[in-house]
Structure formats: structure tokens, C-alpha cells
C-alpha atoms as a PDB file:
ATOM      1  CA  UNK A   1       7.438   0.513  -7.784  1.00  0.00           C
ATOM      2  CA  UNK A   2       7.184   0.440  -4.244  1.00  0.00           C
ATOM      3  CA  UNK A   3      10.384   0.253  -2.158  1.00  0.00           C
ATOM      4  CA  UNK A   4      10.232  -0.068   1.946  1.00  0.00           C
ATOM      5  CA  UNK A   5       9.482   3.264   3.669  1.00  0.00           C
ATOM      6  CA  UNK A   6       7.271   4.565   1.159  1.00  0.00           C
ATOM      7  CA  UNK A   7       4.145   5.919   2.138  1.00  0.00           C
ATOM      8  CA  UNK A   8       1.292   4.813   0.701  1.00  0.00           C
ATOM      9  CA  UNK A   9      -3.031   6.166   1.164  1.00  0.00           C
ATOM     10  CA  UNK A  10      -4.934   3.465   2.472  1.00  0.00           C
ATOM     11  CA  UNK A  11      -7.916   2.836  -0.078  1.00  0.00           C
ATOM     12  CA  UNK A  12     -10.510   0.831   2.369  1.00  0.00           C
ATOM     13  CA  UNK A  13     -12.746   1.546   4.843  1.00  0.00           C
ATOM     14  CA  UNK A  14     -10.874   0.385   7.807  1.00  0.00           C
ATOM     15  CA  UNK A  15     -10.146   4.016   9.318  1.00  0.00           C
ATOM     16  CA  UNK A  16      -6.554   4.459   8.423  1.00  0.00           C
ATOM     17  CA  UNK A  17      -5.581   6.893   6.084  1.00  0.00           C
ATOM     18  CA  UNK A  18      -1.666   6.684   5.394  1.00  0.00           C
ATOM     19  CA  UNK A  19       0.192   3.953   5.387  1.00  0.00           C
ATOM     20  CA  UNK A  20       4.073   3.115   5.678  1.00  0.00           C
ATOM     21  CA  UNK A  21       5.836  -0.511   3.903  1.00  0.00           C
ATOM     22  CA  UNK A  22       8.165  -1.766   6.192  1.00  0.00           C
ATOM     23  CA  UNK A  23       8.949  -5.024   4.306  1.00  0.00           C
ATOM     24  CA  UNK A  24       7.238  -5.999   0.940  1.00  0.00           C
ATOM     25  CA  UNK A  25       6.538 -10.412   0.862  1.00  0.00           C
ATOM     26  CA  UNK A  26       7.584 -12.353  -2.162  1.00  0.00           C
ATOM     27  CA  UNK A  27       9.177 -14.988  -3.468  1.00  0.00           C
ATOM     28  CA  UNK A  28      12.973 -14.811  -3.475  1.00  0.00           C
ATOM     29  CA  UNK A  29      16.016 -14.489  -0.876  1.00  0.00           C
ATOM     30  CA  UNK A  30      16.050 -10.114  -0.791  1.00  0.00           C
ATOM     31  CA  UNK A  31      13.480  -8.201  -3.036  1.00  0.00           C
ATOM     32  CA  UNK A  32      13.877  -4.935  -3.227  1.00  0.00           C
ATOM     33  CA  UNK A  33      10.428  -3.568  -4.989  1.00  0.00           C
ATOM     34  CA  UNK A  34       6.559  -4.527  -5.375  1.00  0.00           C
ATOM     35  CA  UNK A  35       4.479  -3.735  -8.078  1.00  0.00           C
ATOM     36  CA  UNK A  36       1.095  -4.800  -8.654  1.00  0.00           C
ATOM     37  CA  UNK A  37      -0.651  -6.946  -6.639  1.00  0.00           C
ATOM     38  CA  UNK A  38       2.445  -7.973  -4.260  1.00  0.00           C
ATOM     39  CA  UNK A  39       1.696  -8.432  -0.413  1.00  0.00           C
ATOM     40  CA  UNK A  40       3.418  -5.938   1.944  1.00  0.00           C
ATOM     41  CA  UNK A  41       3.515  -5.694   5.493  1.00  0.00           C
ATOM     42  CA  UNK A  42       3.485  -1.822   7.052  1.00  0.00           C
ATOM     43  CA  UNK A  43       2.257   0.554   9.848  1.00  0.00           C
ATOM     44  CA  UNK A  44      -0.704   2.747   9.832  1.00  0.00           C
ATOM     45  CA  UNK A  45       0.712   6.625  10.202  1.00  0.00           C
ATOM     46  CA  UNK A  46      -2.144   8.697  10.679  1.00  0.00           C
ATOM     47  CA  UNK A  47      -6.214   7.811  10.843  1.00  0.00           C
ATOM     48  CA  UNK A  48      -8.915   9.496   8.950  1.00  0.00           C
ATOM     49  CA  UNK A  49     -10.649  12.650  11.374  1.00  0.00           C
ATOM     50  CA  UNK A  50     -14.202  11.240  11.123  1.00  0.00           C
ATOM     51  CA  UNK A  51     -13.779   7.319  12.218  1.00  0.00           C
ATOM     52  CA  UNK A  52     -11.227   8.076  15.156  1.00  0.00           C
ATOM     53  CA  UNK A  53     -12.950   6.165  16.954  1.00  0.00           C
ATOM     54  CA  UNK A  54     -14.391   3.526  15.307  1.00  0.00           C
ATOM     55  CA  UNK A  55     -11.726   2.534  13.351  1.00  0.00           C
ATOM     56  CA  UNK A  56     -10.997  -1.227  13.114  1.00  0.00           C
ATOM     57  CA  UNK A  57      -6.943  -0.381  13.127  1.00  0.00           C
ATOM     58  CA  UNK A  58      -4.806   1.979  15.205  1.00  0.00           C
ATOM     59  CA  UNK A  59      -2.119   4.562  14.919  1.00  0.00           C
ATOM     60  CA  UNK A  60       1.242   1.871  14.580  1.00  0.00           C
ATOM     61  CA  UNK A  61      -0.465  -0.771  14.156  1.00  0.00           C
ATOM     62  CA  UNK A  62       1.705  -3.594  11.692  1.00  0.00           C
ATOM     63  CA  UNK A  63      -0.802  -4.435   9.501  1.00  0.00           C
ATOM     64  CA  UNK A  64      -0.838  -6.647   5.860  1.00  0.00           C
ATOM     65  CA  UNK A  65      -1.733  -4.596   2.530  1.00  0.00           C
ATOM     66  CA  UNK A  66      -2.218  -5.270  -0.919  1.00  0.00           C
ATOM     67  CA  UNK A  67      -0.729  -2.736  -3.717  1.00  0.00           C
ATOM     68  CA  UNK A  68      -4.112  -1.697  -5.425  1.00  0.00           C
ATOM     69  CA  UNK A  69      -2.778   1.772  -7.478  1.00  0.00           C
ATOM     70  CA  UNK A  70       0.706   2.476  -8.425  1.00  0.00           C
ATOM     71  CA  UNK A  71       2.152   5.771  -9.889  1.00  0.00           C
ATOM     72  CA  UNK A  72       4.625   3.375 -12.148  1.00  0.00           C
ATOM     73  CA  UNK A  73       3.055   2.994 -15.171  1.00  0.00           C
ATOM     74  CA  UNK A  74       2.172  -0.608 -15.597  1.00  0.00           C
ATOM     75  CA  UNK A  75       1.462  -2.609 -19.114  1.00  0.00           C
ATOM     76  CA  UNK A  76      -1.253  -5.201 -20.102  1.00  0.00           C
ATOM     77  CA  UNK A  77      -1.251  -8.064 -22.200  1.00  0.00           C
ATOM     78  CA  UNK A  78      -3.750  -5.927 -24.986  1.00  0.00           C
ATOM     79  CA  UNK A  79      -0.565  -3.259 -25.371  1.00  0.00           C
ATOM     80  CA  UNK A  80      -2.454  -0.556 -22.957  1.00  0.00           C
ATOM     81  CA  UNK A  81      -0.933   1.145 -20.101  1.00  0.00           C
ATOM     82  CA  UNK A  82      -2.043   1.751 -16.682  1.00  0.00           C
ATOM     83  CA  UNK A  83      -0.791   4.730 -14.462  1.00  0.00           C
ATOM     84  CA  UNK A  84      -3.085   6.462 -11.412  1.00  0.00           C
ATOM     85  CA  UNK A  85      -2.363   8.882  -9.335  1.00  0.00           C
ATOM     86  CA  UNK A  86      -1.210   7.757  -6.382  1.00  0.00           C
ATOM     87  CA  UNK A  87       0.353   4.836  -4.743  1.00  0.00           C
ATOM     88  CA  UNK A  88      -2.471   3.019  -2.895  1.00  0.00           C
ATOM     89  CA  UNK A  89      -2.914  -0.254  -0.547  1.00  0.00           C
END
């Protein structure tokens, strides 16, 4: 689960290398968690050391994400369950 404030490794190749959710975007009046797949909106909190410069995104930057890896353990239709080591985006 991923709850605002958490930080989160950025799993692309856009330069960034943590990331914080400030809000996550679904369906629904107040949600509180995303799992899965869900579409947050956060800041970029520090940048990889090699691609300072030529990084597409910049320290505080808002930026959209999408939740690739969750430590949560997460269940598929087949019975098998799913749990990495880190929260990614």
C-alpha cells in the first residue's frame, strides 16, 4: 500500500532517483491508499549522481507516476502471490 508521503525509487530512466506521493488519483471522494497500477502525483527528492545534468526532471519537480513494485504482497487470479522489494514508480 502506498499512503501520501511515502517515498518511493524511481524505476525509469528519466534521472530522478527518489520520489515522494503527495496525492494518489482514483476514483472516489477521499482515498487513502494505492496499490498496483494506481496513478499518483509526487515530487522528485533527490537525482541520480551520473545524469545531473541531463536529466529530463528536476529536484521538486511535481511530476505523475505509476506504482510499478510494491512491498505489499499482492495476489493473482492463478492463487500466486507477488511481493518485491521495494516500493517503486
Amino acid at each position: 500500500m502506498i499512503f501520501p508521503q511515502t517515498i518511493l525509487r524511481i524505476s525509469d530512466n528519466s534521472g530522478g532517483k527518489f520520489f515522494k506521493c503527495i496525492k494518489i488519483l482514483k476514483k472516489g471522494t477521499f482515498t487513502k491508499k494505492g496499490k498496483l497500477g494506481d496513478v499518483i502525483v509526487g515530487s522528485v527528492q533527490t537525482l541520480r549522481s551520473k545524469n545531473r545534468h541531463l536529466s529530463k526532471v528536476k529536484k521538486g519537480d511535481v511530476v505523475y507516476g505509476l506504482i510499478v513494485r510494491t512491498k505489499t504482497p499482492s495476489t493473482r487470479k492463478i492463487g500466486i502471490n507477488i511481493r518485491f522489494s521495494s516500493n517503486d514508480v
